[in-house]
PDB file of N, CA and C in Angstrom:
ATOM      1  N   UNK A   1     -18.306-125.678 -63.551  1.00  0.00           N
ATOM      2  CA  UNK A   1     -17.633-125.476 -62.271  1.00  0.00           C
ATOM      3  C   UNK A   1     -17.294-124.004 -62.054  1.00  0.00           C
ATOM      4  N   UNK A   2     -17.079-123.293 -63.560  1.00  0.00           N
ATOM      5  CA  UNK A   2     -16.672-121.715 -63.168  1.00  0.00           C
ATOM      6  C   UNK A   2     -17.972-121.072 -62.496  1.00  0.00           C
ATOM      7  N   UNK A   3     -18.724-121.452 -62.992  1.00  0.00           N
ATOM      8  CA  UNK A   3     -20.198-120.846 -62.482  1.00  0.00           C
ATOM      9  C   UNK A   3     -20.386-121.351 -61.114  1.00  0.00           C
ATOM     10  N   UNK A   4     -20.455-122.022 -60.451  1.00  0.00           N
ATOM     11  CA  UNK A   4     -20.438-122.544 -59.107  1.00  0.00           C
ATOM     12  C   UNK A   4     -19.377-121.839 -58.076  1.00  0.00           C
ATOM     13  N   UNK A   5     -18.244-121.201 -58.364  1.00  0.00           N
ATOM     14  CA  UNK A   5     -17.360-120.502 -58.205  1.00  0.00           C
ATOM     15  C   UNK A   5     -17.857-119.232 -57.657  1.00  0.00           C
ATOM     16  N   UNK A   6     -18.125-118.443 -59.149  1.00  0.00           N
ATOM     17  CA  UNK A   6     -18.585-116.835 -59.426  1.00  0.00           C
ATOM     18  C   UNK A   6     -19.490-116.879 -58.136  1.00  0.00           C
ATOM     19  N   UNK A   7     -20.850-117.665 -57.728  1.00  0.00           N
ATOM     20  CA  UNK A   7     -21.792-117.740 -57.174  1.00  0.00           C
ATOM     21  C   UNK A   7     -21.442-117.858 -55.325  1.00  0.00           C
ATOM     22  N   UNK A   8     -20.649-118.660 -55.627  1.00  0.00           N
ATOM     23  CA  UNK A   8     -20.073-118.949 -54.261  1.00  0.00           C
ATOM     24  C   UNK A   8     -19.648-117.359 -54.060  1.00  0.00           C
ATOM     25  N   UNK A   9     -18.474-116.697 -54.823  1.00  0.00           N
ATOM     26  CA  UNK A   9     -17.828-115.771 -54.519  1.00  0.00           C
ATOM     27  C   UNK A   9     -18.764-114.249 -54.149  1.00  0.00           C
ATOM     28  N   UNK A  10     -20.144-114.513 -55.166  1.00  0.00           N
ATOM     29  CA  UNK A  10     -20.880-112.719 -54.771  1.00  0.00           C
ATOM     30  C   UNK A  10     -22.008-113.649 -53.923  1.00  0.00           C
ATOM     31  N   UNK A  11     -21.992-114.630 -53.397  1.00  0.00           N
ATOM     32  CA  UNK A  11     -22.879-115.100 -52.270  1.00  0.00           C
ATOM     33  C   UNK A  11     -22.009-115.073 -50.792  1.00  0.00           C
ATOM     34  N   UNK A  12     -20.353-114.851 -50.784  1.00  0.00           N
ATOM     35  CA  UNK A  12     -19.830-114.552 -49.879  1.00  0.00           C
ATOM     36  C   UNK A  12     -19.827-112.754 -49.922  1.00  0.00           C
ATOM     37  N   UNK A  13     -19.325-112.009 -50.522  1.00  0.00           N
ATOM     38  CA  UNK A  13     -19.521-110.604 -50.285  1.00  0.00           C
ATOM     39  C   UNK A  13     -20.777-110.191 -50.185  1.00  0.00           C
ATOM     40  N   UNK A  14     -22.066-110.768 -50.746  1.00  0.00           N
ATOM     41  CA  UNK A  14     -23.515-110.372 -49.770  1.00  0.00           C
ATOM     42  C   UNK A  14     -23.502-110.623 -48.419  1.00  0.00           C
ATOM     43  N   UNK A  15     -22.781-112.061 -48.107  1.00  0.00           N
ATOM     44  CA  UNK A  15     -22.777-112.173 -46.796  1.00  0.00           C
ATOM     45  C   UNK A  15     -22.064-111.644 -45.737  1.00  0.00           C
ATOM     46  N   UNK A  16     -20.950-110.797 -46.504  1.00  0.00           N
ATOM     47  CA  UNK A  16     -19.872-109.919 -45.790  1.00  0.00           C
ATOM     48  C   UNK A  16     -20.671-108.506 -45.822  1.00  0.00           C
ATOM     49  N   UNK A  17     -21.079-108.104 -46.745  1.00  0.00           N
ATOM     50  CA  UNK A  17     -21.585-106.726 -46.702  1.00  0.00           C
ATOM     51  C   UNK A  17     -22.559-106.854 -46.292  1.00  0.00           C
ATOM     52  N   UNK A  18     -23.774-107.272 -45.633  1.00  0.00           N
ATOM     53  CA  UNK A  18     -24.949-107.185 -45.590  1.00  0.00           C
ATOM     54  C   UNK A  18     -24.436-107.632 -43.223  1.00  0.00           C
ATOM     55  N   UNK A  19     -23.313-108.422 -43.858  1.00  0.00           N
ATOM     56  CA  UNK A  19     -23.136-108.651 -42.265  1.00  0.00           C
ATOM     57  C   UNK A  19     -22.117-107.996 -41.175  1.00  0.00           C
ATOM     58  N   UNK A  20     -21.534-107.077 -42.264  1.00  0.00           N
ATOM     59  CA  UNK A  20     -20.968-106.099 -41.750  1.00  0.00           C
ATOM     60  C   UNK A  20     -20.561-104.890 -41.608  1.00  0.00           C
ATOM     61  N   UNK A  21     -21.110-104.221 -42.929  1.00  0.00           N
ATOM     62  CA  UNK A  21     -21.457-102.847 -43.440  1.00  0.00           C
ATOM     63  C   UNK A  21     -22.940-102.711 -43.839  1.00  0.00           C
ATOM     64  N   UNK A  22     -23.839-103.441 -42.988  1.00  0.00           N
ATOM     65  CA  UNK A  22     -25.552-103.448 -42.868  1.00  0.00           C
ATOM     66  C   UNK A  22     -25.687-102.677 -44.562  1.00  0.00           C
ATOM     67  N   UNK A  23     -25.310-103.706 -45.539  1.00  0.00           N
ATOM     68  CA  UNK A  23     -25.087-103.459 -46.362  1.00  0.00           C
ATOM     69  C   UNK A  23     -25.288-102.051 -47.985  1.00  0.00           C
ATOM     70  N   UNK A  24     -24.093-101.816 -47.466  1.00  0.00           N
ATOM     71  CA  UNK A  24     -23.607-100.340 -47.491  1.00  0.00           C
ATOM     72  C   UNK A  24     -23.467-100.658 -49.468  1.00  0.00           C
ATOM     73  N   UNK A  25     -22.813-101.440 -49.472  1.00  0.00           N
ATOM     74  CA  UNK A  25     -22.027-101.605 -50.798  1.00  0.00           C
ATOM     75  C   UNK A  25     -23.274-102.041 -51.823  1.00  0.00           C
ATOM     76  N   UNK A  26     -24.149-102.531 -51.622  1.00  0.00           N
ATOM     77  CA  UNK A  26     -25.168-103.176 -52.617  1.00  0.00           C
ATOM     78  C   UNK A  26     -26.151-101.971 -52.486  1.00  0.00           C
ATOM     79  N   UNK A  27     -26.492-101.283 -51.162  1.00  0.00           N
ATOM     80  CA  UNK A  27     -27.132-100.316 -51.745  1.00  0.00           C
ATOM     81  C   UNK A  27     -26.817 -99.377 -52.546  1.00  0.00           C
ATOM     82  N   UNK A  28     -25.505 -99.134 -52.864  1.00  0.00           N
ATOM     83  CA  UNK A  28     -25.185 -98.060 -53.123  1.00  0.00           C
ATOM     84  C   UNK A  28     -24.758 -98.140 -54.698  1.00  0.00           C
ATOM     85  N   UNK A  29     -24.398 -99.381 -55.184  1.00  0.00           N
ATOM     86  CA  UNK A  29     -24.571-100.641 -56.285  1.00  0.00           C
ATOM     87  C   UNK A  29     -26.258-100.386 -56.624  1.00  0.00           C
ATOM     88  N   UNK A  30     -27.177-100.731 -55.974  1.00  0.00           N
ATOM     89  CA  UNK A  30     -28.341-100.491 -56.669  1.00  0.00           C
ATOM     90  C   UNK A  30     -28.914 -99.149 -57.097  1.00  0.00           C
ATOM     91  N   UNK A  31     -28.336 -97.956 -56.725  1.00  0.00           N
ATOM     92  CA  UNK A  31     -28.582 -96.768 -56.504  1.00  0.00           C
ATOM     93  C   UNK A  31     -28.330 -96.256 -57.716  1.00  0.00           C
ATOM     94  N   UNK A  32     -26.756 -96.591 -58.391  1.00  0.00           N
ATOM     95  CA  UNK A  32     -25.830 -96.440 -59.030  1.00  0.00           C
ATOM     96  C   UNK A  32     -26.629 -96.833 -60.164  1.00  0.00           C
ATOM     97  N   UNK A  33     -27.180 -98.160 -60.428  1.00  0.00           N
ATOM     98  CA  UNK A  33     -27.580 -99.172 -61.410  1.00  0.00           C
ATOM     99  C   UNK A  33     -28.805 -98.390 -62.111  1.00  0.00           C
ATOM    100  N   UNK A  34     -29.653 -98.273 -60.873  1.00  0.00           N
ATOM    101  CA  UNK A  34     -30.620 -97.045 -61.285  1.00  0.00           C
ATOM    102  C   UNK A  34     -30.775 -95.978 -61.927  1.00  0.00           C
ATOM    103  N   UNK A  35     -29.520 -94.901 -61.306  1.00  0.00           N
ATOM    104  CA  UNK A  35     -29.271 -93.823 -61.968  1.00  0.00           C
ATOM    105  C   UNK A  35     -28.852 -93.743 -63.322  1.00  0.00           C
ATOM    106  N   UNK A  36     -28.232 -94.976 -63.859  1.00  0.00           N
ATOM    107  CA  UNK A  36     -27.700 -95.313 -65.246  1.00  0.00           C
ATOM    108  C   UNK A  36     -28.858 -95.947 -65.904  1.00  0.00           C
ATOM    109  N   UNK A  37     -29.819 -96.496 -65.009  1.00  0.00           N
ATOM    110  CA  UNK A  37     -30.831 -96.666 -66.223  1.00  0.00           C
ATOM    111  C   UNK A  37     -31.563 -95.780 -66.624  1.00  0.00           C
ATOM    112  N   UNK A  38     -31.879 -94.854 -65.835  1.00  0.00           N
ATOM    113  CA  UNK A  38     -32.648 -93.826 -65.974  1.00  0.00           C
ATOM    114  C   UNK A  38     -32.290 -92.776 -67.026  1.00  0.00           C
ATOM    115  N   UNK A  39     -30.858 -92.349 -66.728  1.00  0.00           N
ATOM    116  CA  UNK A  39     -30.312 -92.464 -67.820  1.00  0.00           C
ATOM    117  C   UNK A  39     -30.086 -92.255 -69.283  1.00  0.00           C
ATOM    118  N   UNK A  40     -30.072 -93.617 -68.970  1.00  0.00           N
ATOM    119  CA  UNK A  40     -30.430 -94.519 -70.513  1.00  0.00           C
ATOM    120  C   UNK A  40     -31.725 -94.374 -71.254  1.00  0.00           C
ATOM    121  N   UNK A  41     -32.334 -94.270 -70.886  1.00  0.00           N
ATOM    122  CA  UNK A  41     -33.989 -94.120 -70.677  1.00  0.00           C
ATOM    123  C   UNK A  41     -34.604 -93.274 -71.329  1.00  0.00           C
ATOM    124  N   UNK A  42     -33.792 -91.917 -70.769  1.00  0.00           N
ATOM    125  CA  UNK A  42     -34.018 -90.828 -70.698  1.00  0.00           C
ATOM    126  C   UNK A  42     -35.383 -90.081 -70.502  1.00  0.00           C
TER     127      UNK A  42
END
C-alpha cells in the first residue's frame, strides 16, 4: 500500500508541473541527474 501511495504522490506533481510550470521542475531534475552522472563517469 506504501508503494501505491509514493506513485500516486510523484504521478500528482508530474501532473502539477508538467500542467503548470510546462514542466520546469523535471527538466531541470533531469539536467541536474545528468550533470552528476557525467560526473561520476568522468
Amino acid at each position: 500500500m506504501r508503494y501505491v501511495i509514493v506513485i500516486c504522490a510523484i504521478a500528482a506533481f508530474l501532473i502539477w508541473d508538467f500542467g503548470y510550470n510546462e514542466g520546469r521542475y523535471v527538466g531541470s531534475a533531469v539536467l541536474e541527474v545528468k550533470r552528476l552522472v557525467s560526473m561520476a563517469t568522468g
